[in-house]
Protein backbone atom coordinates (compact mmCIF):
# COMPACT_ATOMS: atom_id res chain seq x y z
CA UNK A 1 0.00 0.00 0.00
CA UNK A 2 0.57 3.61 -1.15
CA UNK A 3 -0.27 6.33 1.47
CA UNK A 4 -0.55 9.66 0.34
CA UNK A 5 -1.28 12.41 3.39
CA UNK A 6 -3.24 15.42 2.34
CA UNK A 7 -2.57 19.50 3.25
CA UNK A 8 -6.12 19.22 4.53
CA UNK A 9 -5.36 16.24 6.90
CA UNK A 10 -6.80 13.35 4.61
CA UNK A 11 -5.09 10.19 4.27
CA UNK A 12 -5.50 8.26 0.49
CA UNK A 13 -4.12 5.14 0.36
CA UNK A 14 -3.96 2.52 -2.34
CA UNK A 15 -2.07 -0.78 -3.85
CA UNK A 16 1.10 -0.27 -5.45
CA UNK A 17 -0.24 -2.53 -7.74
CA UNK A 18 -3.11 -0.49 -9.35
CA UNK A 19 -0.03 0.85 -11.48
CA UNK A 20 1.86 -1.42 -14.16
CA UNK A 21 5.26 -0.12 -13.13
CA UNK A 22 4.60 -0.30 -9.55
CA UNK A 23 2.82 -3.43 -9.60
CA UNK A 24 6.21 -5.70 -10.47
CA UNK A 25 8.47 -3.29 -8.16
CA UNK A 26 10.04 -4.57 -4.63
CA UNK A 27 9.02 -3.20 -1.29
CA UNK A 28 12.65 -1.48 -1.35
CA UNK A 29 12.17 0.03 -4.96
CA UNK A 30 8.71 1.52 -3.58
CA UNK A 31 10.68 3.46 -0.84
CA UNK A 32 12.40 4.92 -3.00
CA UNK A 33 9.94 7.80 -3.88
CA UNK A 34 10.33 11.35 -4.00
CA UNK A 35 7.89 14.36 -3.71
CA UNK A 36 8.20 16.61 -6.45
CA UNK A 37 6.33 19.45 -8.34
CA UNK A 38 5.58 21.33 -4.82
CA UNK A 39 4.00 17.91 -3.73
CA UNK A 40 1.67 17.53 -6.56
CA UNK A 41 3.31 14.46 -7.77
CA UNK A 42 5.41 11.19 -6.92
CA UNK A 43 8.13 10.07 -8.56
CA UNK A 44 9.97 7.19 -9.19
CA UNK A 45 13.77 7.69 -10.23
CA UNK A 46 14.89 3.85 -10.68
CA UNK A 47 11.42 2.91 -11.59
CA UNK A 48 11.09 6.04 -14.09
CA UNK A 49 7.24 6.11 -12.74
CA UNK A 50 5.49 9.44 -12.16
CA UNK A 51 1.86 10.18 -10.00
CA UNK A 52 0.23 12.90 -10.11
CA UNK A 53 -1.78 13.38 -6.67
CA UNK A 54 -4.82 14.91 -8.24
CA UNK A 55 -4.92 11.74 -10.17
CA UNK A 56 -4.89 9.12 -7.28
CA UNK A 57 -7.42 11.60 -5.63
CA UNK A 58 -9.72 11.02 -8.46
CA UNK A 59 -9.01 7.27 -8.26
CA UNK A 60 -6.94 6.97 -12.24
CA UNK A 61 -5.56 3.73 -11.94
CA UNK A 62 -4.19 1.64 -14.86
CA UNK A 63 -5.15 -1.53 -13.48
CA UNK A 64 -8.51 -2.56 -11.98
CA UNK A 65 -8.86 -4.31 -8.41
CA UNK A 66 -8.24 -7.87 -8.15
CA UNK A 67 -11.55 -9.94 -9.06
CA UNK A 68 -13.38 -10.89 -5.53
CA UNK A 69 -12.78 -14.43 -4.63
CA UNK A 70 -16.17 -15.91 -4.15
């Protein structure tokens, strides 16, 4: 899981592996993100992946959720 903390207090998490890039990448590659663009986005270095808050905010994932085991 991805957690995200808001200016406003909120707290938006989400599964690494909503993202193609993310999804294959260790626990250690994960840590390795950065803040950037005044904290409007997260990037990736080693991974080359970019996030754009405002997009995980509005729930744009690549990938949909796992199917519900029934």
């Amino acid at each position: 899981m991805i957690y995200v903390e808001l200016t406003d207090g909120r707290v938006i998490g989400f599964p690494a592996d909503r993202f193609r890039i993310l999804h294959g990448a260790s626990d250690e590659a994960l840590k390795q993100v950065q803040v950037e663009v005044s904290g409007h986005a997260l990037r990736w270095e080693a991974l080359d992946e970019d996030l754009t808050v405002a997009g995980i905010v509005a729930g744009r994932f690549q990938l949909p959720l796992p199917d519900a085991a029934t």
